[in-house]
C-alpha atoms as a PDB file:
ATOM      1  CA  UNK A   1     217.824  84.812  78.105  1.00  0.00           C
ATOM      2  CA  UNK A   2     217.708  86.193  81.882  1.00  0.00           C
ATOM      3  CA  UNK A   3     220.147  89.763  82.186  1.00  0.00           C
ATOM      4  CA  UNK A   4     223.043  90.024  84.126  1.00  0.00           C
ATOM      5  CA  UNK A   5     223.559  93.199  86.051  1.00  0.00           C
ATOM      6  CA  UNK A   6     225.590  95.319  84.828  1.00  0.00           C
ATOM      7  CA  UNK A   7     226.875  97.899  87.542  1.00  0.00           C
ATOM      8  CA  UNK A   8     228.068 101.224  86.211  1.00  0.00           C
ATOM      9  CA  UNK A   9     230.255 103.371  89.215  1.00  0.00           C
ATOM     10  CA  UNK A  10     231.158 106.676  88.269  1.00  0.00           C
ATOM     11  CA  UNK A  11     233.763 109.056  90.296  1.00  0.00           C
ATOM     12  CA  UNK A  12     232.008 112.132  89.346  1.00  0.00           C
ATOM     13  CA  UNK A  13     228.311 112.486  88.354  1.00  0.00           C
ATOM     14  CA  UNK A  14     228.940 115.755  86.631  1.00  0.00           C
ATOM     15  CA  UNK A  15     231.709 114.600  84.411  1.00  0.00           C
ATOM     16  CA  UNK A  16     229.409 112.086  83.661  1.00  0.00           C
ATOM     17  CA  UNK A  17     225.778 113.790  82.974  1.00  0.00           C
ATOM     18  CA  UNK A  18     228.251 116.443  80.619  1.00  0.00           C
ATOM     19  CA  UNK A  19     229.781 113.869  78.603  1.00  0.00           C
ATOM     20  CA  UNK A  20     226.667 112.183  78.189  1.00  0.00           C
ATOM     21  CA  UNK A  21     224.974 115.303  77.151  1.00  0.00           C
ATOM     22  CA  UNK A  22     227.920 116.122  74.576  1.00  0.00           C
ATOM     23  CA  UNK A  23     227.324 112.711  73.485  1.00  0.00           C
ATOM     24  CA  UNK A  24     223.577 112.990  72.911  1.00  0.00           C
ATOM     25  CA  UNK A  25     224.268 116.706  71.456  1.00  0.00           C
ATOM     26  CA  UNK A  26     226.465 115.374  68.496  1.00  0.00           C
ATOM     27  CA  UNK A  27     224.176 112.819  67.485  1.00  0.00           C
ATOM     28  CA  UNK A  28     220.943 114.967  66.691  1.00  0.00           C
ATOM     29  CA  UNK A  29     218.627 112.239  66.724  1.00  0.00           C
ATOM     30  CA  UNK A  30     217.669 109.405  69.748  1.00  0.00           C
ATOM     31  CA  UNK A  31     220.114 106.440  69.622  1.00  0.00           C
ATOM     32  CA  UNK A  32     218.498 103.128  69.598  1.00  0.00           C
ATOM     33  CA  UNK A  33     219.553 100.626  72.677  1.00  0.00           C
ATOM     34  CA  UNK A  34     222.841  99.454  71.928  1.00  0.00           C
ATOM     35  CA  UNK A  35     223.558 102.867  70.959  1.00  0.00           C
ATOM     36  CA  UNK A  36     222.707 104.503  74.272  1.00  0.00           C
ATOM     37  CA  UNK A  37     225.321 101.724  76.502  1.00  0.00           C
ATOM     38  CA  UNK A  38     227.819 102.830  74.199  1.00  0.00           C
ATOM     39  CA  UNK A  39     227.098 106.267  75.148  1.00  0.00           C
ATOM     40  CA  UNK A  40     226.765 104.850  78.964  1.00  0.00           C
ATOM     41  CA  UNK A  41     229.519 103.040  78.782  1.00  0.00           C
ATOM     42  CA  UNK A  42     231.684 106.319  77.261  1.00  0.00           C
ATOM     43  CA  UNK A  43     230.179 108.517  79.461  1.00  0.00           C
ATOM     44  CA  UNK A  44     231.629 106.530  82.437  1.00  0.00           C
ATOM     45  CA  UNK A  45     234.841 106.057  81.031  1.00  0.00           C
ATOM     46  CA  UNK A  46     234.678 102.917  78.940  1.00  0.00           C
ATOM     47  CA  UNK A  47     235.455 102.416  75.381  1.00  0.00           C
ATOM     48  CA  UNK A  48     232.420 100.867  74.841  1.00  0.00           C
ATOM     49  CA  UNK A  49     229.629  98.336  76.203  1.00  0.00           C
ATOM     50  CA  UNK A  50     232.104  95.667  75.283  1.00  0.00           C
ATOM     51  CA  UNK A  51     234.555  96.973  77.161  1.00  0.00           C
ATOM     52  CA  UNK A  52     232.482  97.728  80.424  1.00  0.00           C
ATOM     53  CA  UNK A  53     231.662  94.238  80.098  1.00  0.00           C
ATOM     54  CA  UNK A  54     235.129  92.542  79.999  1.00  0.00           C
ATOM     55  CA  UNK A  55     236.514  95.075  82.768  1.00  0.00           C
ATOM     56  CA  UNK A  56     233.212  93.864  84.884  1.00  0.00           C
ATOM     57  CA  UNK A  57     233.980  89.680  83.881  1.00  0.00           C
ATOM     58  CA  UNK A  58     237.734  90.866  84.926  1.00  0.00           C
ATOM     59  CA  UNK A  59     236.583  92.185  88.305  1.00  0.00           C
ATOM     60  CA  UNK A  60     234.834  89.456  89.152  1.00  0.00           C
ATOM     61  CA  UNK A  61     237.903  86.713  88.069  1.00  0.00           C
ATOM     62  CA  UNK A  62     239.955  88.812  90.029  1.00  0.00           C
ATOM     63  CA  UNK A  63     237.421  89.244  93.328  1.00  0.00           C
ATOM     64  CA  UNK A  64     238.515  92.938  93.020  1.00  0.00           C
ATOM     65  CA  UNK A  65     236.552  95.525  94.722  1.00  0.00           C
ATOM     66  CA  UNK A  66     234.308  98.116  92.598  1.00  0.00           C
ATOM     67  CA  UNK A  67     237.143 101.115  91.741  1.00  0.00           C
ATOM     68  CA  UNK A  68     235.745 104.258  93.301  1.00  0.00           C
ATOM     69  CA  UNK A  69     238.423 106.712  91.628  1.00  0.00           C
ATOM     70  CA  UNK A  70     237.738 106.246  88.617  1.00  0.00           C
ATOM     71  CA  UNK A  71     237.729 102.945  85.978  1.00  0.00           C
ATOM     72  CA  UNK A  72     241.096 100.876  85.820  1.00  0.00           C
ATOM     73  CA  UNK A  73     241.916  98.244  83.258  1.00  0.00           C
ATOM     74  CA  UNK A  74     241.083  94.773  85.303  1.00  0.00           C
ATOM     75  CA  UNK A  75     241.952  93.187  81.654  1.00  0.00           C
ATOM     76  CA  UNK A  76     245.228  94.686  81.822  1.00  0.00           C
ATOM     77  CA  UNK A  77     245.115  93.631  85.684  1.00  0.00           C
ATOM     78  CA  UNK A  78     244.310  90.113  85.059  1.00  0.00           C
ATOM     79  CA  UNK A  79     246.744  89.958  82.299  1.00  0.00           C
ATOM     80  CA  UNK A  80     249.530  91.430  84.182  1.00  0.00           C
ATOM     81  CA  UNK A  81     249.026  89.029  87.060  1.00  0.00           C
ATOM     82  CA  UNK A  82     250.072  85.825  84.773  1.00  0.00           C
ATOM     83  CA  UNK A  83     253.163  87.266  84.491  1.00  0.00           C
ATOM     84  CA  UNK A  84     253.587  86.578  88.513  1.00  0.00           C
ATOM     85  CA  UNK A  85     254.354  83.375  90.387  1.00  0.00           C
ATOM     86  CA  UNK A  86     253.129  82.389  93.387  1.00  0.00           C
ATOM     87  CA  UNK A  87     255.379  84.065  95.549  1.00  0.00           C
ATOM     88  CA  UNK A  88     254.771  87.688  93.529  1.00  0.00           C
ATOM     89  CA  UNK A  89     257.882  87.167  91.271  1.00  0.00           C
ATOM     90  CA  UNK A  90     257.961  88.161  88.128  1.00  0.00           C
ATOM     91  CA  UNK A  91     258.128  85.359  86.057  1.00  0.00           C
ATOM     92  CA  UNK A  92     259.437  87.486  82.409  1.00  0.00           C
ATOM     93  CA  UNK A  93     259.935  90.804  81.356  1.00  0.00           C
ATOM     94  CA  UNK A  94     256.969  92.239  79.463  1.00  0.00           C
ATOM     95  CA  UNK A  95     257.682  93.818  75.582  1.00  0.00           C
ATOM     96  CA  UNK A  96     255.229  96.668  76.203  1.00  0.00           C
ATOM     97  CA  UNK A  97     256.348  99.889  77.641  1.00  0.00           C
ATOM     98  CA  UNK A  98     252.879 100.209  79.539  1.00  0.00           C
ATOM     99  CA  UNK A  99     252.958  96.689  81.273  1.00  0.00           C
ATOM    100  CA  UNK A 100     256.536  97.009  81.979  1.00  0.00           C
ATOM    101  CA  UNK A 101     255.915 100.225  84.291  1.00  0.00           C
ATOM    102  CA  UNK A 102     253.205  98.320  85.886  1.00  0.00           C
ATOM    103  CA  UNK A 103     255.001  95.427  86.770  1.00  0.00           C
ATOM    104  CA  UNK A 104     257.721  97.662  87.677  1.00  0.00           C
ATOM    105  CA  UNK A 105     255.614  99.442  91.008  1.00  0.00           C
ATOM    106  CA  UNK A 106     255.145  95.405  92.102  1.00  0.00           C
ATOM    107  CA  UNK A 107     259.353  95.268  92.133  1.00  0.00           C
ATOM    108  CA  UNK A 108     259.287  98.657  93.962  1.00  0.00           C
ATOM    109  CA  UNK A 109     256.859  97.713  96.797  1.00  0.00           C
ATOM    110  CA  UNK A 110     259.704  95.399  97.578  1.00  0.00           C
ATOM    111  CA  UNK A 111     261.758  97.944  98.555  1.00  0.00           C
ATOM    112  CA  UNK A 112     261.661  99.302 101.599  1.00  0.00           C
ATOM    113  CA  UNK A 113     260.645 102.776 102.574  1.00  0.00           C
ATOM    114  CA  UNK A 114     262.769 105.915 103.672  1.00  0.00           C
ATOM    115  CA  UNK A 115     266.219 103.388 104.011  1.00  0.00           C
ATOM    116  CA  UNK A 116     269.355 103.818 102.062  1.00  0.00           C
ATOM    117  CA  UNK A 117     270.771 100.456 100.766  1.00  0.00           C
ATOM    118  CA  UNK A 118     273.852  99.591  99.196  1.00  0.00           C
ATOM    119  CA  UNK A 119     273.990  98.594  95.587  1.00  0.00           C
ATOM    120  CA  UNK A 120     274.098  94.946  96.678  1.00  0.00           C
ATOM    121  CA  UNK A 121     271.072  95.002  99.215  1.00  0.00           C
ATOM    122  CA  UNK A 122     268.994  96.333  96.326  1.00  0.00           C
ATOM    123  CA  UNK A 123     270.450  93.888  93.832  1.00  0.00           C
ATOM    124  CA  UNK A 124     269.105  91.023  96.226  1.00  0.00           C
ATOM    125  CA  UNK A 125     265.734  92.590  96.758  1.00  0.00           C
ATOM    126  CA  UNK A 126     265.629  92.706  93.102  1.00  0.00           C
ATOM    127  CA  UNK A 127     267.280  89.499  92.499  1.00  0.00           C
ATOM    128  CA  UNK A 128     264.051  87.836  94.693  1.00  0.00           C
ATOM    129  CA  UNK A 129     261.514  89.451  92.724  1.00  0.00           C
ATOM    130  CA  UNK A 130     262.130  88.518  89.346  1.00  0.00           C
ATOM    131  CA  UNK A 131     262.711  85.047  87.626  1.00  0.00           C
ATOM    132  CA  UNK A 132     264.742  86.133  84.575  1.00  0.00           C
ATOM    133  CA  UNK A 133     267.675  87.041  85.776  1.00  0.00           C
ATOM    134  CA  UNK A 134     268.216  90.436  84.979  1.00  0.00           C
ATOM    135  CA  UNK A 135     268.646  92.404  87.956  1.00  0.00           C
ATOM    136  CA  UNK A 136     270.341  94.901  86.710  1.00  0.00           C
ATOM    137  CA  UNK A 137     267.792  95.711  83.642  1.00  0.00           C
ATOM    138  CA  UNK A 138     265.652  96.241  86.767  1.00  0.00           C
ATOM    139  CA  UNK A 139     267.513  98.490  89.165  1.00  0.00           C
ATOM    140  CA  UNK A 140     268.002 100.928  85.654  1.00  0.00           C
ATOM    141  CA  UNK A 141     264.776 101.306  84.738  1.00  0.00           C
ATOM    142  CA  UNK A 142     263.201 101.887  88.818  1.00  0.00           C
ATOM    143  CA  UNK A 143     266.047 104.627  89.045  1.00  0.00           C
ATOM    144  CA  UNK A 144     265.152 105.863  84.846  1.00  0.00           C
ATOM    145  CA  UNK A 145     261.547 106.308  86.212  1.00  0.00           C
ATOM    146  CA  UNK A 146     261.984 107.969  89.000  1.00  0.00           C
ATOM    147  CA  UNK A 147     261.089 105.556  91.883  1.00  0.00           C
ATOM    148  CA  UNK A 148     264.434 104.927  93.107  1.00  0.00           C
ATOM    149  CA  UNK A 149     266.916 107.452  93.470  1.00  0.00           C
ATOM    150  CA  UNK A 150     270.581 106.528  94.062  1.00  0.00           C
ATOM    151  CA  UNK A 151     273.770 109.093  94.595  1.00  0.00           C
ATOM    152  CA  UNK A 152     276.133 109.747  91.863  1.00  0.00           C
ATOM    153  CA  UNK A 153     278.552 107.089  92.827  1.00  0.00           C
ATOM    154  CA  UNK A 154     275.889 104.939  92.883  1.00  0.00           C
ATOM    155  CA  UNK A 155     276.849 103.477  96.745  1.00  0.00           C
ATOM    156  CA  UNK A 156     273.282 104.557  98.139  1.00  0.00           C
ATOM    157  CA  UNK A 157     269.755 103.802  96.725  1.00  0.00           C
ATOM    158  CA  UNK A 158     266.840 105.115  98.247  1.00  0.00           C
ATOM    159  CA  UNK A 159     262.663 104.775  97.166  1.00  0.00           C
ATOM    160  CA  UNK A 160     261.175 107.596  95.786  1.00  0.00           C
ATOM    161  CA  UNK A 161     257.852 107.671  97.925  1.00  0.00           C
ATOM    162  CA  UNK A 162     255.409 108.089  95.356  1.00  0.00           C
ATOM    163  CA  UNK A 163     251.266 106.878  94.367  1.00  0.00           C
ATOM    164  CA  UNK A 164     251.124 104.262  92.086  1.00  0.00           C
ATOM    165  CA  UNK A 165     249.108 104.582  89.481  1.00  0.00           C
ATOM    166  CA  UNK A 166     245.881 102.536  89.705  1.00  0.00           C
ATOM    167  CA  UNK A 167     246.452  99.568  87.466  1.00  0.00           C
ATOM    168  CA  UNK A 168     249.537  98.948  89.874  1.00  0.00           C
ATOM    169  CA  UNK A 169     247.380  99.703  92.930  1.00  0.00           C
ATOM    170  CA  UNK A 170     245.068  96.910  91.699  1.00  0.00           C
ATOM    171  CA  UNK A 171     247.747  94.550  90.635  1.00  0.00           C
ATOM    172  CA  UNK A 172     249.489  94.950  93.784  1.00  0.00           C
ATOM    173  CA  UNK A 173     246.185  94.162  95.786  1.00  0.00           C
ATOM    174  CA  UNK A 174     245.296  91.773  93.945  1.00  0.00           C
ATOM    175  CA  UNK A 175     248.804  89.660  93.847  1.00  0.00           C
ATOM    176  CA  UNK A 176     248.882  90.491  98.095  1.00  0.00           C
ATOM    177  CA  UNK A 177     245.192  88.915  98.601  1.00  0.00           C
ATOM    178  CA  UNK A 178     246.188  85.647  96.553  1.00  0.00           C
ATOM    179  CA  UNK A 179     247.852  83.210  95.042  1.00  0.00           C
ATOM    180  CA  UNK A 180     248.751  84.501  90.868  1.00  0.00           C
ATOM    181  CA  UNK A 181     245.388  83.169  89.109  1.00  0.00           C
ATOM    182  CA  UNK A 182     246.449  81.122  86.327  1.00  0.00           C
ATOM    183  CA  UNK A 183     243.576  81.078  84.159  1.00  0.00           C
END
């Protein structure tokens, strides 16, 4: 059965050889093959060699590039990106908290930067990038998070300029590039 290569990128070498060596410390014997991925794929971040795996068969479904700061879910990427038409709307609300917030930074890139909107310019912006009707479910939780702020009387919204976290910074890329893969 010919191998498939496996590519392992690491942010920081150091983190990496210490883990490993904590790793290899707590066993107090050599690990056999499988053993050692595991320890690899730990080492670098991963779960497991299972896990390295799927996030690698994700990367390559999704043409993503190779993360350099460090691993990000491209399961949880690929997932995520059903939940998006064609034209980057989201299609339903997720149930979990995690996916929400994730789909939540593709709602906010809608918004433009450093402008104060009304209530009602933000409720169409919203409006456009969902499919479930719910605007206002959607305008409460960006300004519950913290990336929208709007003033007391609630006339003016503004975005909170702020990083995404890296699952969102891959989604977001990855829903830009092309068309929602449906697979």
């Amino acid at each position: 059965m010919p191998r498939t290569p496996m590519p392992l990128c690491v942010a920081d070498v150091s983190d990496f050889a210490r883990t490993l060596r904590h790793q290899l410390d707590d066993l107090k014997r050599i690990p056999g093959h499988v053993e050692m991925l595991n320890l690899l794929a730990r080492a670098g971040g991963f779960r497991n060699i299972q896990h390295l795996r799927a996030q690698l068969a994700a990367r390559e479904a999704l043409g993503a590039p190779v993360p350099t700061a460090g691993p990000v879910d491209l399961v949880l990427v690929r997932r995520l990106a059903r939940l998006f038409d064609d034209r980057r709307r989201l299609v339903r609300w997720p149930r979990k908290f995690t996916q929400r917030m994730i789909c939540l930074w593709v709602v906010w890139a809608r918004i433009p930067a450093r402008t104060a909107m009304t209530e009602r310019e933000v409720n169409a912006l919203i409006e456009d990038a969902h499919l479930f009707g719910d605007h206002a479910l959607l305008r409460r939780e960006l300004v519950d998070h913290g990336l929208v702020t709007r003033t007391p009387d609630g006339r003016s919204y503004t975005r909170c300029e702020r990083t995404p976290p890296a699952e969102a910074v891959a989604l977001l890329d990855h829903l830009r590039r092309s068309g929602v893969n449906r697979h």
